[in-house]
Protein backbone atom coordinates (compact mmCIF):
# COMPACT_ATOMS: atom_id res chain seq x y z
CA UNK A 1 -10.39 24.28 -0.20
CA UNK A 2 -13.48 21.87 -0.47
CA UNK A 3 -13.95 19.38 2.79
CA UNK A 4 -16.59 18.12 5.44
CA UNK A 5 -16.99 20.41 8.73
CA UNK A 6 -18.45 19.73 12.25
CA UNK A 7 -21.69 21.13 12.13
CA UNK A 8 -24.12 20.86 14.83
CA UNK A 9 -27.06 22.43 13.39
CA UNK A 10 -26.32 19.69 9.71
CA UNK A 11 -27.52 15.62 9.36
CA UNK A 12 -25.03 13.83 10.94
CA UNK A 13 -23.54 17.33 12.39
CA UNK A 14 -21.45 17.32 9.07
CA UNK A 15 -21.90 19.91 6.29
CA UNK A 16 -19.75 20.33 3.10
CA UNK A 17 -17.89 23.63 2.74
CA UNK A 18 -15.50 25.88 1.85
CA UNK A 19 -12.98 25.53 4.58
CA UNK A 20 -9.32 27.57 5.62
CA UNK A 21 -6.51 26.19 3.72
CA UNK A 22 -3.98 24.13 6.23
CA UNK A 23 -1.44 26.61 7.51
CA UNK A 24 1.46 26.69 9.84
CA UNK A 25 2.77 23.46 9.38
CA UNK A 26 4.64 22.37 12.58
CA UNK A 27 8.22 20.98 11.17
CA UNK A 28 7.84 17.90 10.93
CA UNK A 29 4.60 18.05 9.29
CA UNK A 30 3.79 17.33 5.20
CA UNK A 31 1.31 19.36 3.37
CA UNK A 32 -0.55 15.99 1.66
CA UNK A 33 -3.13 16.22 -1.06
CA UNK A 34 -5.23 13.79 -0.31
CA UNK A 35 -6.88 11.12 -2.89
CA UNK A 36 -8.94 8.74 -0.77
CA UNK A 37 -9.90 8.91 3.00
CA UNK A 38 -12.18 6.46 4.96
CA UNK A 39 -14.73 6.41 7.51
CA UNK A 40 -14.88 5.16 11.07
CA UNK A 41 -17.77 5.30 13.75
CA UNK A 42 -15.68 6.97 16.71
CA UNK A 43 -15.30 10.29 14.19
CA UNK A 44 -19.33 10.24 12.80
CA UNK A 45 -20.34 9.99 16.69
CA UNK A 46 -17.67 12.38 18.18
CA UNK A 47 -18.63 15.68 19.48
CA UNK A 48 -16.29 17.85 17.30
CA UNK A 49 -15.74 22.21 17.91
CA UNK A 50 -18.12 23.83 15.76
CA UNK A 51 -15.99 24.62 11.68
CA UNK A 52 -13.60 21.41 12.32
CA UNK A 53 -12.03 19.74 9.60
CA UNK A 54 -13.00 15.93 10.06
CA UNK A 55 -11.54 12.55 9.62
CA UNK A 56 -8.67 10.62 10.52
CA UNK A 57 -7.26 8.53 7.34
CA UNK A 58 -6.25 8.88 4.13
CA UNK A 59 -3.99 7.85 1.19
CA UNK A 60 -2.80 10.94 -0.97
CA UNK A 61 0.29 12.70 -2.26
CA UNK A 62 2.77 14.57 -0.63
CA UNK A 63 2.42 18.55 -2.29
CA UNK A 64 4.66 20.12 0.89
CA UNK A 65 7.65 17.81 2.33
CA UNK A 66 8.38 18.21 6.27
CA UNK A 67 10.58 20.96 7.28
CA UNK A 68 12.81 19.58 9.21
CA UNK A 69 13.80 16.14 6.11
CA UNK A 70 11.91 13.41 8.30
CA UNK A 71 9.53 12.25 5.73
CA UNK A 72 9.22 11.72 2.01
CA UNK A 73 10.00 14.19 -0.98
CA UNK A 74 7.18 15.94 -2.92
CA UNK A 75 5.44 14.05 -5.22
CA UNK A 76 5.41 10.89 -2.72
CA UNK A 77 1.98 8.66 -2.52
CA UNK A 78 1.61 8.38 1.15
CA UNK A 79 -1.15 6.69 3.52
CA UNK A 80 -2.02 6.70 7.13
CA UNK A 81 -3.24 8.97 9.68
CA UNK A 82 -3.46 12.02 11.60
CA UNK A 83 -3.56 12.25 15.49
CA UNK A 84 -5.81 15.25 14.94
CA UNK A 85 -8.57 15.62 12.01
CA UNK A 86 -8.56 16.82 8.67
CA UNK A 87 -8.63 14.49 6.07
CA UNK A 88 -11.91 14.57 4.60
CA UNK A 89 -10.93 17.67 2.99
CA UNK A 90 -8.89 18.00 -0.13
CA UNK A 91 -5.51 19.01 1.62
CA UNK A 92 -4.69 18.09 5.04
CA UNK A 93 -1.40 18.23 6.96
CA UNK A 94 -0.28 14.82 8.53
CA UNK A 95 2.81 14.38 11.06
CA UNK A 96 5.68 12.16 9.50
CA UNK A 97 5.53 9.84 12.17
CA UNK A 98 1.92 8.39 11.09
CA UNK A 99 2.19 8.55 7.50
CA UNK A 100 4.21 5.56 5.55
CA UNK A 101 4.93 5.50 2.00
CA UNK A 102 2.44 3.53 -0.37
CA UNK A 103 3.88 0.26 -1.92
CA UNK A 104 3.45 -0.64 -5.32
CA UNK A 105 0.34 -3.14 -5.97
CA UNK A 106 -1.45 -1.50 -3.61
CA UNK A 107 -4.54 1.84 -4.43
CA UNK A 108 -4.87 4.67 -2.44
CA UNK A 109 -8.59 3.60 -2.05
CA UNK A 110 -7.18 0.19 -0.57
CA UNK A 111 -4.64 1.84 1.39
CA UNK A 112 -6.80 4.40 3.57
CA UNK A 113 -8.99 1.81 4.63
CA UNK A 114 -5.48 0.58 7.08
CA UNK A 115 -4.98 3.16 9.44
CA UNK A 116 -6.58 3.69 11.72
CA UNK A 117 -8.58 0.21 11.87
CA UNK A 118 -5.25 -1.15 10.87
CA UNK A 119 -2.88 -0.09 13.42
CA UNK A 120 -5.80 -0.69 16.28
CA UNK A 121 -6.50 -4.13 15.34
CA UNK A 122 -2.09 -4.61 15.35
CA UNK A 123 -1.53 -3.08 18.70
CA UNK A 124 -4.51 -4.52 20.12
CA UNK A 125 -2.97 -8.46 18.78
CA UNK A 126 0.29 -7.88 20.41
CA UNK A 127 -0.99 -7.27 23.79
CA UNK A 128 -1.45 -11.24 23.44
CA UNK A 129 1.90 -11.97 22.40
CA UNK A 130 2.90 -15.04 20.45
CA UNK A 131 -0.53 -16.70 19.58
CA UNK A 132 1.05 -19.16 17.96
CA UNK A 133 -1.22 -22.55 18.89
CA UNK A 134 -3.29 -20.16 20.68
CA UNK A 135 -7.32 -19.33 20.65
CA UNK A 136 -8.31 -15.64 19.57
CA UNK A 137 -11.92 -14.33 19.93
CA UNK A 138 -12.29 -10.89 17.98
CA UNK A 139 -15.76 -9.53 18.88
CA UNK A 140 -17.18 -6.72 16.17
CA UNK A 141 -14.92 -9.22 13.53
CA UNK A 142 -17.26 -7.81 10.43
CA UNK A 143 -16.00 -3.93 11.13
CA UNK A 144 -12.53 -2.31 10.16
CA UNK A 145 -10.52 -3.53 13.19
CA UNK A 146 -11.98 -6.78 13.52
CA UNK A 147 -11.86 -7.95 9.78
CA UNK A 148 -8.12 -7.00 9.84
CA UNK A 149 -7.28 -8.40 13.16
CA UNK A 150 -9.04 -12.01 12.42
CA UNK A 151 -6.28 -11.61 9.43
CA UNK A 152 -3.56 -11.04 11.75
CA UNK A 153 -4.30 -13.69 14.82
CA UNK A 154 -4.73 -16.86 11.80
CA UNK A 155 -1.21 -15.33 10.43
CA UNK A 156 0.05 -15.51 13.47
CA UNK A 157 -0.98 -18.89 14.11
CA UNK A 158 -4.00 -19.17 16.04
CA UNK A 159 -7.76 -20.42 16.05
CA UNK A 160 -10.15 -17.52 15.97
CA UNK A 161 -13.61 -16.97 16.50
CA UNK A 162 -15.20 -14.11 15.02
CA UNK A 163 -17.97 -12.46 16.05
CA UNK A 164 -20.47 -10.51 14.14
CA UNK A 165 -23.58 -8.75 14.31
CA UNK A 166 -26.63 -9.82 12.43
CA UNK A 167 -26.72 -7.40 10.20
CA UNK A 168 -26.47 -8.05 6.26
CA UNK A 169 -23.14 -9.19 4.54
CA UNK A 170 -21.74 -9.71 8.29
CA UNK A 171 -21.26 -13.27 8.02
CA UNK A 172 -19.95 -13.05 4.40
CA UNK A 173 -17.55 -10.26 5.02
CA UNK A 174 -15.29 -13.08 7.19
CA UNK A 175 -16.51 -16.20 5.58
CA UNK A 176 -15.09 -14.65 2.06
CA UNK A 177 -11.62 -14.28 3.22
CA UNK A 178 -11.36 -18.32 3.24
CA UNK A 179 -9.04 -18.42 6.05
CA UNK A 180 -8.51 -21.83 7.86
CA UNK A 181 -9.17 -22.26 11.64
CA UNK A 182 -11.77 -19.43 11.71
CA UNK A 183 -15.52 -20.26 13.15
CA UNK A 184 -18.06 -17.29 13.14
CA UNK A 185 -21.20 -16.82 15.52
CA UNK A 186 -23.88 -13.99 15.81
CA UNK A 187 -22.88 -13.45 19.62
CA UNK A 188 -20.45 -14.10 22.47
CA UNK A 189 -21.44 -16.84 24.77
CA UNK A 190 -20.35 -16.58 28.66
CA UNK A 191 -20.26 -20.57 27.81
CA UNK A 192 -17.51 -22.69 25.39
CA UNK A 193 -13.81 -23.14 24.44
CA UNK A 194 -11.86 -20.28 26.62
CA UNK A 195 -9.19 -18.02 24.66
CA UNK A 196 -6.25 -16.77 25.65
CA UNK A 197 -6.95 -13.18 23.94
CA UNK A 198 -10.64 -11.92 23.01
CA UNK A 199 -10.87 -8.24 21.59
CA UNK A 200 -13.58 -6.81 22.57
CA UNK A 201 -15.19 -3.81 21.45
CA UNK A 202 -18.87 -4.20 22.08
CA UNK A 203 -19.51 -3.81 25.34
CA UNK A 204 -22.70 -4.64 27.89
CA UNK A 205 -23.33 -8.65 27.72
CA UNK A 206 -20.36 -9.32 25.07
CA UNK A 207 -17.41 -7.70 27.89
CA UNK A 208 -19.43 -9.97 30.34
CA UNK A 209 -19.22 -12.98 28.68
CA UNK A 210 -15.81 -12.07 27.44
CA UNK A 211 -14.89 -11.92 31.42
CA UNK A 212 -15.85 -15.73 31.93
CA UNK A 213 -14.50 -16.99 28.44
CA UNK A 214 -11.15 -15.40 28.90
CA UNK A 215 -8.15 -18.45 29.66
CA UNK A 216 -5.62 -18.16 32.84
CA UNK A 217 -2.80 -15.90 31.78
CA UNK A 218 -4.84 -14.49 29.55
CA UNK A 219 -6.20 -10.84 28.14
CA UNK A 220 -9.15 -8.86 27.14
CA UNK A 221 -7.98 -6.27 24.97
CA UNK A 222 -10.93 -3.41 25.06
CA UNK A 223 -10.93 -0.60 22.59
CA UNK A 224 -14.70 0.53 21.92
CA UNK A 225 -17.87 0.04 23.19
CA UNK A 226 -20.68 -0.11 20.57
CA UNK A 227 -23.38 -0.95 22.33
CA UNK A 228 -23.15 1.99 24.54
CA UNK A 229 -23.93 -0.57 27.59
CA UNK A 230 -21.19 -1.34 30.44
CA UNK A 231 -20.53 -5.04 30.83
CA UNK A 232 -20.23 -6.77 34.24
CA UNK A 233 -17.25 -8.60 35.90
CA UNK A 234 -17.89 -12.04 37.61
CA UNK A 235 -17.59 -12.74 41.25
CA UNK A 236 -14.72 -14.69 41.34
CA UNK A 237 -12.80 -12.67 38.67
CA UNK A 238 -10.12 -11.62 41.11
CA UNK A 239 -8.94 -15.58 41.65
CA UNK A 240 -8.45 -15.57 37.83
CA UNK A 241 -5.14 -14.75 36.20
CA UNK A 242 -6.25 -12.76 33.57
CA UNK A 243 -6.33 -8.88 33.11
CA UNK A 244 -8.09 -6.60 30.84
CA UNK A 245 -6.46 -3.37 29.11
CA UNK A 246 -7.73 -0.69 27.33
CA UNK A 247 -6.49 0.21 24.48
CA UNK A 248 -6.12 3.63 22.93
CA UNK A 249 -4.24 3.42 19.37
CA UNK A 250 -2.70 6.92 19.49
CA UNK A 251 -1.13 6.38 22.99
CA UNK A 252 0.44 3.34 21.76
CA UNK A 253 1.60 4.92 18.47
CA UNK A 254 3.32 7.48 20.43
CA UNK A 255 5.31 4.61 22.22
CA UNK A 256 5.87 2.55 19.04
CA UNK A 257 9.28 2.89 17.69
CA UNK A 258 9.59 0.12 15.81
CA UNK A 259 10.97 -0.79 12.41
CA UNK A 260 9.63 -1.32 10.00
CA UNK A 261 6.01 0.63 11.54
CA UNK A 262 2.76 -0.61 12.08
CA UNK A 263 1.60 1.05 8.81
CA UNK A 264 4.31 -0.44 7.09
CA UNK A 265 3.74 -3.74 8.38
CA UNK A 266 0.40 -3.58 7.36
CA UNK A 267 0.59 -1.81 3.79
CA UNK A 268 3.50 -4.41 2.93
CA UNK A 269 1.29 -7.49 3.71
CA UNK A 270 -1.83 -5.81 1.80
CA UNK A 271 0.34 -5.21 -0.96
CA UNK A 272 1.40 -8.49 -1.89
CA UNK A 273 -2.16 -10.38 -1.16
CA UNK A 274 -1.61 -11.10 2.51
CA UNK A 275 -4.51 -8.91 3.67
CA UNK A 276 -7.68 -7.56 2.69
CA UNK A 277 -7.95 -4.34 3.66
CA UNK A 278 -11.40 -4.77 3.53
CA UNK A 279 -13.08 -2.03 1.20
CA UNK A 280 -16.89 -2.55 2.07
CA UNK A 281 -18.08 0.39 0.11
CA UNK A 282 -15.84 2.93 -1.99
CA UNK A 283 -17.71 6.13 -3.24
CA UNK A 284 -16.98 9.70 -4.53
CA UNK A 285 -16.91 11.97 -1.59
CA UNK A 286 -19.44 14.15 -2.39
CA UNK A 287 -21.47 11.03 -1.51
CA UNK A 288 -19.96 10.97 2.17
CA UNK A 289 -23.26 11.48 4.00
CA UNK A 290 -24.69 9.25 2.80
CA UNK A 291 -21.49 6.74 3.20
CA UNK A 292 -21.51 8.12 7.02
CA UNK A 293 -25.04 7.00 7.42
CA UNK A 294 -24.78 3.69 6.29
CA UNK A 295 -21.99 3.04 8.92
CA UNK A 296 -23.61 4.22 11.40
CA UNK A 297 -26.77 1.90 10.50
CA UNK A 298 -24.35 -0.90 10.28
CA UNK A 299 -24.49 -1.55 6.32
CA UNK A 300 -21.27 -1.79 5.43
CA UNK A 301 -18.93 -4.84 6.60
CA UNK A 302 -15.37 -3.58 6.89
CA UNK A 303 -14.44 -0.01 5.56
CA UNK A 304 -16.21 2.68 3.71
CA UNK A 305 -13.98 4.92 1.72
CA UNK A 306 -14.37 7.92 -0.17
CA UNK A 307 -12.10 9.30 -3.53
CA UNK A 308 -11.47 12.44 -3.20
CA UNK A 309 -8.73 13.53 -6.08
CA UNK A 310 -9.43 10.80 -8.12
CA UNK A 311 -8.08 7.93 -5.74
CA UNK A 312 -8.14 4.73 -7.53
């Protein structure tokens, strides 16, 4: 079996190899072959053990169904994630509990740019309950999660501002979506209109300024940090009645036990033209170095994702 390895001494620590077929499936696993799988910054700048099998989404077909009946037959499309690695490979075994079936209207190559980004960007949303009438600030709006959950917050009924970085396309990637009540701005002021949920996932001045721009009652939702700098906390933050939480998406899918799922929610709204997934750059994955390297320079607004068996 073809797929992309950790490899310390390779650019990017990634090399393209023959690699051991999956094996052992635990029983409520599916054997999955997979069609499509994206890219996200937290698996290009992991450490990984030297020979593992990266990456974290996909879309593909079930070959093997789950042991034990919980998920889908063979011959099922399926998208999501794994809680481990292994998807940048052509098979990969996924847990039932974060795969979901695909819906018709939407492509594999659409559908493995949700999960991960996807579910984050939900979970991270509901931490600010109903936002109906409410102000949203999504920091790092031009990436994955944010582009997604700027979708989200104006669905659910609130007033975002989006920030992005200066790179190129970052302004257009939100500014294309056409969505009503949605201002963007190159950076997060400690200064202006106060929001009752900002996600933040930059770090260093942006968590500052996210600290005095946060309302009473309300909540910064952290869940990455990408300009590897700490932010401060004001003086006076402990009169304020606001919190921050950190958010870790697998933790929270373990506690979700909801019905329809996340991924469900997600793939149903993308599906019938409620959601752009946001494909910034889809490639043939023998071109996933070069893919990698462009997100880690920044180049590509939203998601980068790779066909693998002919994903379309």
């Amino acid at each position: 079996m073809r797929a992309y390895v950790a490899d310390s001494a390779a650019p990017l620590h990634l090399r393209f190899a023959e690699a051991p077929e999956p094996v052992r499936p635990a029983p409520s696993e599916v054997l999955v072959d997979i069609e499509a799988t994206a890219l996200n910054r937290g698996e290009l700048l992991a450490s990984w053990p030297e020979g593992t099998t990266l990456g974290w989404d996909f879309a593909g077909t079930v070959r093997t169904a789950a042991e034990d009946g919980s998920g889908p037959p063979a011959g099922t499309q399926v998208f999501g994630w794994t809680p481990s690695t292994g998807t940048w490979a052509e098979r990969a075994l996924v847990p039932t509990t974060t795969l979901a079936r695909l819906p018709a209207g939407l492509s594999p190559v659409a559908a493995s740019a949700i999960g991960v980004a996807g579910v984050t960007a939900l979970y991270a949303l509901r931490r600010g309950g109903s936002l109906l009438g409410r102000t949203v600030i999504v920091t790092g709006a031009a990436g994955g999660v944010g582009r997604i959950a700027v979708q989200l917050a104006v669905r659910a009924g609130a007033a975002v501002h989006a920030i992005v970085g200066a790179g190129p396309g970052r302004i257009d990637a939100i500014t294309s979506l056409e969505l009503e009540g949605v201002t963007v701005a190159h950076s997060l002021e400690p200064k202006g209109e106060r929001a009752h949920l900002i996600l933040e996932s930059v770090g260093g001045d942006s968590l500052s300024a996210a600290c005095r721009r946060v309302a009473h009652g309300g909540v910064i939702v952290t869940y990455g940090r990408s300009s590897q700098k700490p932010g401060s906390v004001p003086p006076d933050w402990f009169y304020r009645d606001a919190r921050i939480e950190g958010l870790q998406f697998k933790r929270d899918a373990l506690r979700d036990d909801r019905s329809p799922s996340a991924l469900e929610t997600l793939a149903s709204l993308a599906a019938r033209g409620q959601l752009d997934p946001g494909v910034g750059l889809a490639d043939d994955w023998l071109n996933l170095p070069a893919a990698a390297k462009r997100v880690l320079d920044r180049e590509v607004p939203g998601r980068a994702v790779l066909r693998v068996h002919g994903g379309c």
